[in-house]
PDB file of N, CA and C in Angstrom:
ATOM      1  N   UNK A   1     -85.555-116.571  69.085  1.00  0.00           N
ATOM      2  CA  UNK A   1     -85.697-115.150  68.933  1.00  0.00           C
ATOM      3  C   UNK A   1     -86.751-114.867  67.865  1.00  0.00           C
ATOM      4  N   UNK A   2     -88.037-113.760  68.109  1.00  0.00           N
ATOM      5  CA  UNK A   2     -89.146-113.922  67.370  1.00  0.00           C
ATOM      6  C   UNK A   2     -88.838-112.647  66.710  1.00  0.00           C
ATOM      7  N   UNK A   3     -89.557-112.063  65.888  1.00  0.00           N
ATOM      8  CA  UNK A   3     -89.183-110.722  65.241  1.00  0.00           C
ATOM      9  C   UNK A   3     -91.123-110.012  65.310  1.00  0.00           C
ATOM     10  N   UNK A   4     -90.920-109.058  66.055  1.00  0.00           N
ATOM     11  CA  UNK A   4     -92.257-108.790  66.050  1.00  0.00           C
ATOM     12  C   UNK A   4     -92.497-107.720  64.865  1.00  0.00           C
ATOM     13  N   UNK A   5     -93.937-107.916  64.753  1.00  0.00           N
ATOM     14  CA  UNK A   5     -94.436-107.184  63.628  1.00  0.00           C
ATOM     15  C   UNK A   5     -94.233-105.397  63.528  1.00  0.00           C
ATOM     16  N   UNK A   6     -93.778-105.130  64.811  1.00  0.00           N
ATOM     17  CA  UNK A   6     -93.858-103.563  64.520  1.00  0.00           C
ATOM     18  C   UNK A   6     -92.045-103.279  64.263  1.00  0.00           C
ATOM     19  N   UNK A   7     -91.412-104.292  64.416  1.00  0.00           N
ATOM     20  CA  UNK A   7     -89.768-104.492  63.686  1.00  0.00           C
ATOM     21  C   UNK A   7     -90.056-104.553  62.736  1.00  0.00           C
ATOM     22  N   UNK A   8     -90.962-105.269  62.111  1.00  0.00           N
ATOM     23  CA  UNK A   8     -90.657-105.750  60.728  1.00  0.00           C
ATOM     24  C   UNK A   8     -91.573-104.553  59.595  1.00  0.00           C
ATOM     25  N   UNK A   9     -92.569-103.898  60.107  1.00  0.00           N
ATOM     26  CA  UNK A   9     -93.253-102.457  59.604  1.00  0.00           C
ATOM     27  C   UNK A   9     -91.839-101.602  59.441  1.00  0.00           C
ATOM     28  N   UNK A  10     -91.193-101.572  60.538  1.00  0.00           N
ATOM     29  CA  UNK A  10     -90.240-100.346  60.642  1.00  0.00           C
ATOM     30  C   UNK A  10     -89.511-100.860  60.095  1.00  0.00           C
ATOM     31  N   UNK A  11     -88.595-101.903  59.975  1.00  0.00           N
ATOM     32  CA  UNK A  11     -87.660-102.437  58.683  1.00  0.00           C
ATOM     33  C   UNK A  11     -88.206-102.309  57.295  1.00  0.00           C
ATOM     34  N   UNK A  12     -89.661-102.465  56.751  1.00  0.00           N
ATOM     35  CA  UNK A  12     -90.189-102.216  55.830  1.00  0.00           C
ATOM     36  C   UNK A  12     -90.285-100.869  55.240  1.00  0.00           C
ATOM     37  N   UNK A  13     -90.358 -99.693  56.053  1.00  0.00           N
ATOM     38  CA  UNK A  13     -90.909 -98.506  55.971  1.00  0.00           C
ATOM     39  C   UNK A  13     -89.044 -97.753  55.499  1.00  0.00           C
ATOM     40  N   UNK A  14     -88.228 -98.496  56.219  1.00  0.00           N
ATOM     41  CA  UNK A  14     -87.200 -97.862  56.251  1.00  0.00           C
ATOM     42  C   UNK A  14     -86.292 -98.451  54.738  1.00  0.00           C
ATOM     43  N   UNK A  15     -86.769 -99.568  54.075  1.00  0.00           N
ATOM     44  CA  UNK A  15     -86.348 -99.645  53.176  1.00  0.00           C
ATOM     45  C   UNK A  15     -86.846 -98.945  52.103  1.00  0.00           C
ATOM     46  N   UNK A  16     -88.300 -98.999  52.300  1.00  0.00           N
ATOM     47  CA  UNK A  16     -88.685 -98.268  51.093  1.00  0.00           C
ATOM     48  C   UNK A  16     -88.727 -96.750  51.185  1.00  0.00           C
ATOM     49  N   UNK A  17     -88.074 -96.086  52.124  1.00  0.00           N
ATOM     50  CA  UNK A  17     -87.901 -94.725  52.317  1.00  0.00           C
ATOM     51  C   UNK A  17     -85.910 -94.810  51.495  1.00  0.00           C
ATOM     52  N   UNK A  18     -85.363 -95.900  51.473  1.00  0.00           N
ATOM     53  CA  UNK A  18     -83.409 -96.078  51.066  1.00  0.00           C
ATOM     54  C   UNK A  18     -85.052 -95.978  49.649  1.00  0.00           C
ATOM     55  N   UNK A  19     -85.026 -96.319  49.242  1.00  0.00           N
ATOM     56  CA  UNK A  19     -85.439 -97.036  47.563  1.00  0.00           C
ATOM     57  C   UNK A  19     -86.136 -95.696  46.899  1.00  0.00           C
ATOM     58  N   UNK A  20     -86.714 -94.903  47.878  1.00  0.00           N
ATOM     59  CA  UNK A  20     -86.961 -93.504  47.371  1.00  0.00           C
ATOM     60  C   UNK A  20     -86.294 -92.391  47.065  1.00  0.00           C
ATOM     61  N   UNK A  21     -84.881 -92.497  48.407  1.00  0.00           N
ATOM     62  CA  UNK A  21     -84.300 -91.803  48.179  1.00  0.00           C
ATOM     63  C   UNK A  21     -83.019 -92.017  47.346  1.00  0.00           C
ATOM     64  N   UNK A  22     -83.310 -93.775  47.125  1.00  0.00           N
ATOM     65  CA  UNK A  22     -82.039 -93.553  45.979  1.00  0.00           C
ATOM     66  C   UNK A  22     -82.229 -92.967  44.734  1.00  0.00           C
ATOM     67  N   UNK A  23     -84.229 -93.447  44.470  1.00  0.00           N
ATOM     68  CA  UNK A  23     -84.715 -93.035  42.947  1.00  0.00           C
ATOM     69  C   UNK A  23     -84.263 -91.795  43.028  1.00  0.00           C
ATOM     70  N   UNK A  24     -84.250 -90.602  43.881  1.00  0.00           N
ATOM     71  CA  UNK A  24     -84.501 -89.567  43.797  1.00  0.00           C
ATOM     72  C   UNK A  24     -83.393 -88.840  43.666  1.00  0.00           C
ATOM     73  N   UNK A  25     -82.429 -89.586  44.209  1.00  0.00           N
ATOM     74  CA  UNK A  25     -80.450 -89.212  43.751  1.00  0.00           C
ATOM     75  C   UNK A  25     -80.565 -89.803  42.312  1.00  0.00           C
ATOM     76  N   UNK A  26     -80.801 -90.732  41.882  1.00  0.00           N
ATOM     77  CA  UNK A  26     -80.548 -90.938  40.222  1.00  0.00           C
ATOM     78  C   UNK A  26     -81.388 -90.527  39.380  1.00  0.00           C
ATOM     79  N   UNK A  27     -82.149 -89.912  39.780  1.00  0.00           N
ATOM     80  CA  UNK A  27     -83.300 -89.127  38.624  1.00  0.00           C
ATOM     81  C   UNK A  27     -82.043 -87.127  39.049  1.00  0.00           C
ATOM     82  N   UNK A  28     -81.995 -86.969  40.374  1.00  0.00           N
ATOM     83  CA  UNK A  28     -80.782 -85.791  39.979  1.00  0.00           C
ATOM     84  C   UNK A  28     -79.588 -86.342  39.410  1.00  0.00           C
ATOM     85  N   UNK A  29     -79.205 -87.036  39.461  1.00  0.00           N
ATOM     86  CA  UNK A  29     -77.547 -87.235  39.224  1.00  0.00           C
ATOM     87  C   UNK A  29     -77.732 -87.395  37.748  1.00  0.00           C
ATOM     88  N   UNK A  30     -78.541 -88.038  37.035  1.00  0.00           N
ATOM     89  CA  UNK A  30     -78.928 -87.966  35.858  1.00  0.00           C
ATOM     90  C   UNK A  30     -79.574 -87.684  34.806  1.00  0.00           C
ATOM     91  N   UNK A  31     -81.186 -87.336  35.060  1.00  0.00           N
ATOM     92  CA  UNK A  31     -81.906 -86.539  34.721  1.00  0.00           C
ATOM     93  C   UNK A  31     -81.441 -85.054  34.657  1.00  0.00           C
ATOM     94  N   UNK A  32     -80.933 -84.666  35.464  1.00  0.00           N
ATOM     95  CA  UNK A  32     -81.018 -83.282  35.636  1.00  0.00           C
ATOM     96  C   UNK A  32     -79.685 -82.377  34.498  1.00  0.00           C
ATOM     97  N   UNK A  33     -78.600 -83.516  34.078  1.00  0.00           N
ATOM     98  CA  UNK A  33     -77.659 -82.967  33.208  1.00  0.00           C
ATOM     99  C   UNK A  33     -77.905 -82.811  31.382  1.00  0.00           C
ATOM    100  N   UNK A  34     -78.814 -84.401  31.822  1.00  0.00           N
ATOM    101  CA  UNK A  34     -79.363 -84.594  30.384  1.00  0.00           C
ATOM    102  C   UNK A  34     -80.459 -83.707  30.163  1.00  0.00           C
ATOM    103  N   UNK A  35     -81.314 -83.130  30.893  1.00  0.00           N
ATOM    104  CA  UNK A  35     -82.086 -82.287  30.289  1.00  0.00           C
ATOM    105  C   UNK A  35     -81.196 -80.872  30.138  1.00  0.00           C
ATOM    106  N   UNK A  36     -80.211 -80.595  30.939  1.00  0.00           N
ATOM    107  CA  UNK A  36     -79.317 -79.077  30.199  1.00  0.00           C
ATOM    108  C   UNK A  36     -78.670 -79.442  28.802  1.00  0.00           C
ATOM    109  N   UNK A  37     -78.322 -80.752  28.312  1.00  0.00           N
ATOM    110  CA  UNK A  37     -77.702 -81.110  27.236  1.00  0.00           C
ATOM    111  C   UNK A  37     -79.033 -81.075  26.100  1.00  0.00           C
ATOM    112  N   UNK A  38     -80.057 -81.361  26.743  1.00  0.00           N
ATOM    113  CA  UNK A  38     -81.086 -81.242  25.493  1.00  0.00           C
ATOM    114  C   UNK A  38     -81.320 -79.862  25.276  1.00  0.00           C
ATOM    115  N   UNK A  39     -81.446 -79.165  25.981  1.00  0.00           N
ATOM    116  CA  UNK A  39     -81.574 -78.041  25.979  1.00  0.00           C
ATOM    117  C   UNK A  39     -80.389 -77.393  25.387  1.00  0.00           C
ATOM    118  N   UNK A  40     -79.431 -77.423  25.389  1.00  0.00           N
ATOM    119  CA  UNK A  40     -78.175 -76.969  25.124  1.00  0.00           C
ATOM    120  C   UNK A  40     -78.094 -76.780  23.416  1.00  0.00           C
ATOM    121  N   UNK A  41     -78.647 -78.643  23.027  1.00  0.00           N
ATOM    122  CA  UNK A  41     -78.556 -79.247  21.817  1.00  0.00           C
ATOM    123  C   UNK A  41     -80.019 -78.621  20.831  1.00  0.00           C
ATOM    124  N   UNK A  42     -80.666 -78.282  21.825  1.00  0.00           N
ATOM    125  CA  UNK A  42     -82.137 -77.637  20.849  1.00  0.00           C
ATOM    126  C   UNK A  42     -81.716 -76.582  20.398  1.00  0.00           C
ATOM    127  N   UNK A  43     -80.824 -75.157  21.535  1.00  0.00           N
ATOM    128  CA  UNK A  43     -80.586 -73.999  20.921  1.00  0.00           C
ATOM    129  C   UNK A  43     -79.515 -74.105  20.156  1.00  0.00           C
ATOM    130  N   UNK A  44     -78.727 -74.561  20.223  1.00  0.00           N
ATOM    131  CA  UNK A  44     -77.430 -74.930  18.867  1.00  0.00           C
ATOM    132  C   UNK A  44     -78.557 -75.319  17.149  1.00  0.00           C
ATOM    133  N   UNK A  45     -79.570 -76.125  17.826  1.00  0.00           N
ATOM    134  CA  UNK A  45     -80.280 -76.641  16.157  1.00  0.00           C
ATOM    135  C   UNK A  45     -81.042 -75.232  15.957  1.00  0.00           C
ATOM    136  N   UNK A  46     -81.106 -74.362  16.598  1.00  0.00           N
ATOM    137  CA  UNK A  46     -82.101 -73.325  16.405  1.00  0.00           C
ATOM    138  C   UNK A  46     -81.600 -72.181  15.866  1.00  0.00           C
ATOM    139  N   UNK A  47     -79.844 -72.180  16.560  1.00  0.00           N
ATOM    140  CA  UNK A  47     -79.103 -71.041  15.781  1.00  0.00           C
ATOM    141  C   UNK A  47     -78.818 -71.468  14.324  1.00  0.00           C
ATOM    142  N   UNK A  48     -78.424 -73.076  14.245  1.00  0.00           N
ATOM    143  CA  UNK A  48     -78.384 -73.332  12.449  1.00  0.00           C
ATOM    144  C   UNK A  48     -79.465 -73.365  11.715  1.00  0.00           C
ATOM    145  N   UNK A  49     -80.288 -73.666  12.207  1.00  0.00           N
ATOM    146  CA  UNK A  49     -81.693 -73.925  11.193  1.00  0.00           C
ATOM    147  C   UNK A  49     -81.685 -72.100  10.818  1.00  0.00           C
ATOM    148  N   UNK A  50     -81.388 -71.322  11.889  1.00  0.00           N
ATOM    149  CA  UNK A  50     -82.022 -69.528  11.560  1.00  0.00           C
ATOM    150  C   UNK A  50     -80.497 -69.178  10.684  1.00  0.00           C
ATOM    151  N   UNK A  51     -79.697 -69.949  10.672  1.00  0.00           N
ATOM    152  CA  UNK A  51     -78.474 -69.011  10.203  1.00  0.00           C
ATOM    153  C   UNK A  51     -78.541 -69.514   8.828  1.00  0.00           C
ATOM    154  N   UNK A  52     -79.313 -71.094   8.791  1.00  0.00           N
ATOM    155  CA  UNK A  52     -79.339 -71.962   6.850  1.00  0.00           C
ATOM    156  C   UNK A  52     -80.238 -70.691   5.794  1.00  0.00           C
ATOM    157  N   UNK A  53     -81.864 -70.345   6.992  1.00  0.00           N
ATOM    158  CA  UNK A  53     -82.278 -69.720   6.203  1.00  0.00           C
ATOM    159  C   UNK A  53     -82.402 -68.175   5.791  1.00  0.00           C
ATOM    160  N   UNK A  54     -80.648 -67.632   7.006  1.00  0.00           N
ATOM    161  CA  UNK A  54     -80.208 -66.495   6.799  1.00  0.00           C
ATOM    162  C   UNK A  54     -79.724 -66.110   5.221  1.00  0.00           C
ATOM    163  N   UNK A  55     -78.716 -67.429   5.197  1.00  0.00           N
ATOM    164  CA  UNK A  55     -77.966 -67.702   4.473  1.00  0.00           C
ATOM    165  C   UNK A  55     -78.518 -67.799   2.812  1.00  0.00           C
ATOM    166  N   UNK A  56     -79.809 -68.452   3.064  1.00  0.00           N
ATOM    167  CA  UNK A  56     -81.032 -68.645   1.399  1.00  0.00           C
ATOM    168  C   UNK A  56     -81.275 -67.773   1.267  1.00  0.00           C
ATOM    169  N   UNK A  57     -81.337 -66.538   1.903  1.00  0.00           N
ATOM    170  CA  UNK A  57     -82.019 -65.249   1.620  1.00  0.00           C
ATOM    171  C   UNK A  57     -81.134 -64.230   1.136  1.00  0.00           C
ATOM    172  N   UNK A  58     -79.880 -64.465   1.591  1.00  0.00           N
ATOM    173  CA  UNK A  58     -78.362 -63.521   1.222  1.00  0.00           C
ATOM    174  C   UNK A  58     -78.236 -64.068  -0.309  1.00  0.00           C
ATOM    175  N   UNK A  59     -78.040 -65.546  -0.360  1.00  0.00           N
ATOM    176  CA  UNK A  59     -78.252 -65.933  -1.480  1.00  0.00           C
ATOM    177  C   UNK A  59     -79.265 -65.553  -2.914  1.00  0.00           C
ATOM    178  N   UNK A  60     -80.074 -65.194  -2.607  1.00  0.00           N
ATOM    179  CA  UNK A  60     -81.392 -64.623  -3.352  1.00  0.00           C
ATOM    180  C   UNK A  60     -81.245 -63.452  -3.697  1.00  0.00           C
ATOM    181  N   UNK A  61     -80.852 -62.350  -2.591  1.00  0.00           N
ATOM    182  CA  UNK A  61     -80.588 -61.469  -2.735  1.00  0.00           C
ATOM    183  C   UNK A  61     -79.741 -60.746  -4.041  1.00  0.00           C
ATOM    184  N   UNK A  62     -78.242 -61.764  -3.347  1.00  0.00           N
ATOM    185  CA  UNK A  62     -77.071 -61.453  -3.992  1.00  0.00           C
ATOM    186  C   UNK A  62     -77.312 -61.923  -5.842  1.00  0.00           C
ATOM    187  N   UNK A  63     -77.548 -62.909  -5.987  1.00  0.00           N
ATOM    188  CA  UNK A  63     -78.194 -63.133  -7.214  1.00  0.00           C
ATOM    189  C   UNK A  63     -78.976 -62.541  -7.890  1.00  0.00           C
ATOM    190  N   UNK A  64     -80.048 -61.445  -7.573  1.00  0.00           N
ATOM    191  CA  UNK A  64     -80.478 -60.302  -8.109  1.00  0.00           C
ATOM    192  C   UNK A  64     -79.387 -59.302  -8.332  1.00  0.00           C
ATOM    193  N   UNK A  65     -78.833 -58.929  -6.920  1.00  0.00           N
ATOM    194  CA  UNK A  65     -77.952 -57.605  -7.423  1.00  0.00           C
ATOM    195  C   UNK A  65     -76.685 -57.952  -7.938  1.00  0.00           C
ATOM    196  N   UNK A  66     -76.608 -59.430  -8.093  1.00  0.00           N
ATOM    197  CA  UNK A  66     -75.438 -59.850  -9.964  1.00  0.00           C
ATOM    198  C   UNK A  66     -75.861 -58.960 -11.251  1.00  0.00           C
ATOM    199  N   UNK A  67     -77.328 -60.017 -11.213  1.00  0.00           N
ATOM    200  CA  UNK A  67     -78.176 -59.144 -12.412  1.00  0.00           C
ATOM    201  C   UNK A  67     -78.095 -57.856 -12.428  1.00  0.00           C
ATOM    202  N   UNK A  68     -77.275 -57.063 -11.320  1.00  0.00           N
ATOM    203  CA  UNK A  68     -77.919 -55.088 -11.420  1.00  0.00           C
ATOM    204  C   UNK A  68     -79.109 -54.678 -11.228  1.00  0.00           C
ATOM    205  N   UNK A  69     -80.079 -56.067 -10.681  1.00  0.00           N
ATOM    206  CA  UNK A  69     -81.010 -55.507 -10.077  1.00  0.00           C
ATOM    207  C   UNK A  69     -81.390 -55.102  -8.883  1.00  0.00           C
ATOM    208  N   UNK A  70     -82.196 -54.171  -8.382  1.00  0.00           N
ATOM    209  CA  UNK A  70     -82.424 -53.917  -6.909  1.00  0.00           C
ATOM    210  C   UNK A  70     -83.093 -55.137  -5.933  1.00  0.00           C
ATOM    211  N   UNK A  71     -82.966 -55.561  -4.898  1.00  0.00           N
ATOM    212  CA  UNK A  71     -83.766 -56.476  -4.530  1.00  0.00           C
ATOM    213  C   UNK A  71     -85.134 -55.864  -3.866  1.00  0.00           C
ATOM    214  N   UNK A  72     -85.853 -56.564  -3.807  1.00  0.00           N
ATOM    215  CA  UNK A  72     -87.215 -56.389  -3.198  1.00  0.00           C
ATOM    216  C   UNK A  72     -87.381 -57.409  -2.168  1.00  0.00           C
ATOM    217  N   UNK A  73     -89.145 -56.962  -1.670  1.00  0.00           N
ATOM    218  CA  UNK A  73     -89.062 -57.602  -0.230  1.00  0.00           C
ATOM    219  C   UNK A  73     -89.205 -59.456  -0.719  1.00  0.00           C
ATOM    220  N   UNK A  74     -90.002 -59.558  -2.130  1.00  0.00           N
ATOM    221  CA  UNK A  74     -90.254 -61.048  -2.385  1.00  0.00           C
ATOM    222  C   UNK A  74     -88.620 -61.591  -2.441  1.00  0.00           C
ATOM    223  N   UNK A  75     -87.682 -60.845  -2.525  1.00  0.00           N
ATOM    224  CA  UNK A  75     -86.397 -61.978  -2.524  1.00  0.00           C
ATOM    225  C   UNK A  75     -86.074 -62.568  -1.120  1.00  0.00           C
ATOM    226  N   UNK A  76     -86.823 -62.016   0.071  1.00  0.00           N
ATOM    227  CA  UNK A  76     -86.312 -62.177   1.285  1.00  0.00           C
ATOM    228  C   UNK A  76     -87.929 -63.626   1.441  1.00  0.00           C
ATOM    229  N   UNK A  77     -88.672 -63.576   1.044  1.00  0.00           N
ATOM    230  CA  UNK A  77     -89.989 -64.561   1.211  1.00  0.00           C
ATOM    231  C   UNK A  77     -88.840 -66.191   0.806  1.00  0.00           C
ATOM    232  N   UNK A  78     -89.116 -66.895   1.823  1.00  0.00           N
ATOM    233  CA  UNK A  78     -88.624 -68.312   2.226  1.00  0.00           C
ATOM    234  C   UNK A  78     -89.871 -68.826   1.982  1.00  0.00           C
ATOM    235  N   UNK A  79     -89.836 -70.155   1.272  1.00  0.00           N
ATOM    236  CA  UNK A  79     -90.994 -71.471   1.264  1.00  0.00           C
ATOM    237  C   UNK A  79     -90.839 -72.490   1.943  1.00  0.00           C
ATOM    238  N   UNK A  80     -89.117 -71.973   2.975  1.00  0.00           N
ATOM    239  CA  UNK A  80     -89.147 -73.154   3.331  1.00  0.00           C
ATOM    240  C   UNK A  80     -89.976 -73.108   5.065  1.00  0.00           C
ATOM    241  N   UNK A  81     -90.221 -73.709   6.108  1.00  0.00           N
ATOM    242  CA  UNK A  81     -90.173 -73.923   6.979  1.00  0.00           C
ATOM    243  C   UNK A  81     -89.614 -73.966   8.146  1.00  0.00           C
ATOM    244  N   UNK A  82     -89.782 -73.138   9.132  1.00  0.00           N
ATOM    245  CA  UNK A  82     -88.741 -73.622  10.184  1.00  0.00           C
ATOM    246  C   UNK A  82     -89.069 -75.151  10.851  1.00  0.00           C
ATOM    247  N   UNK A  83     -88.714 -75.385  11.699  1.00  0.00           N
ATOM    248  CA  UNK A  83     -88.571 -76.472  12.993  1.00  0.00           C
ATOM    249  C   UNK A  83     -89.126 -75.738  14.201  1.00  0.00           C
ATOM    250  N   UNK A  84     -90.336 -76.944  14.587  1.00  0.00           N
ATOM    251  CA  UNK A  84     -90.743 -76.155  15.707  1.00  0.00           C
ATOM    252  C   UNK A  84     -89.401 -76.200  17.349  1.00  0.00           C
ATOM    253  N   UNK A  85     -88.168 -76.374  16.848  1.00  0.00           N
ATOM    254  CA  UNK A  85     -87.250 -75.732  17.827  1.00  0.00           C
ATOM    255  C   UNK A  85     -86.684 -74.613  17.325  1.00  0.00           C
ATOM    256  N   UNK A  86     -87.233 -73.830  15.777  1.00  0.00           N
ATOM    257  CA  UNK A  86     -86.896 -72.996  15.653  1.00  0.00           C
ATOM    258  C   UNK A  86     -87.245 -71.425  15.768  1.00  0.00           C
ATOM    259  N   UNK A  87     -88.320 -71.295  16.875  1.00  0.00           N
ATOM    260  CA  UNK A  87     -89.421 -70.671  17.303  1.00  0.00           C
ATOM    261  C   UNK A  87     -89.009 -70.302  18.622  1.00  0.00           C
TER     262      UNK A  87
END
């Protein structure tokens, strides 16, 4: 029993069409959750990074009007930096 060449194209063609479509189930089945978790995990770092340097500025504030003084706009001026996920 011989196996002719246009069996063995079409056995060829048909595996590497399984090998595409498996890549293409494990790039969804997995790719696709982990990028909502990164995403998920960027805006969580974005609400703390904005709420740390909410928080330095209440601080600043409140420490003037200990003193009985009024605050101004330089008590609200940050030196620090955000994170460019905090943008």
């Amino acid at each position: 029993m011989s196996v002719s060449t246009e069996e063995v194209d079409e056995m060829r063609s048909r595996i590497v069409r399984l090998a595409v479509v498996a890549a293409t189930v494990a790039v969804a089945l997995f790719g696709l959750p982990l990028a909502v978790a990164v995403v998920q995990y960027a805006e969580i770092y974005k609400l703390l990074d904005l709420e740390r340097l909410a928080d330095r500025a209440a601080l600043r504030v409140a420490a003037t009007m200990s003193d009985g003084d009024e605050p101004d706009a330089d008590e609200l001026d940050d030196n620090a930096t955000l994170t460019f996920l905090s943008v």
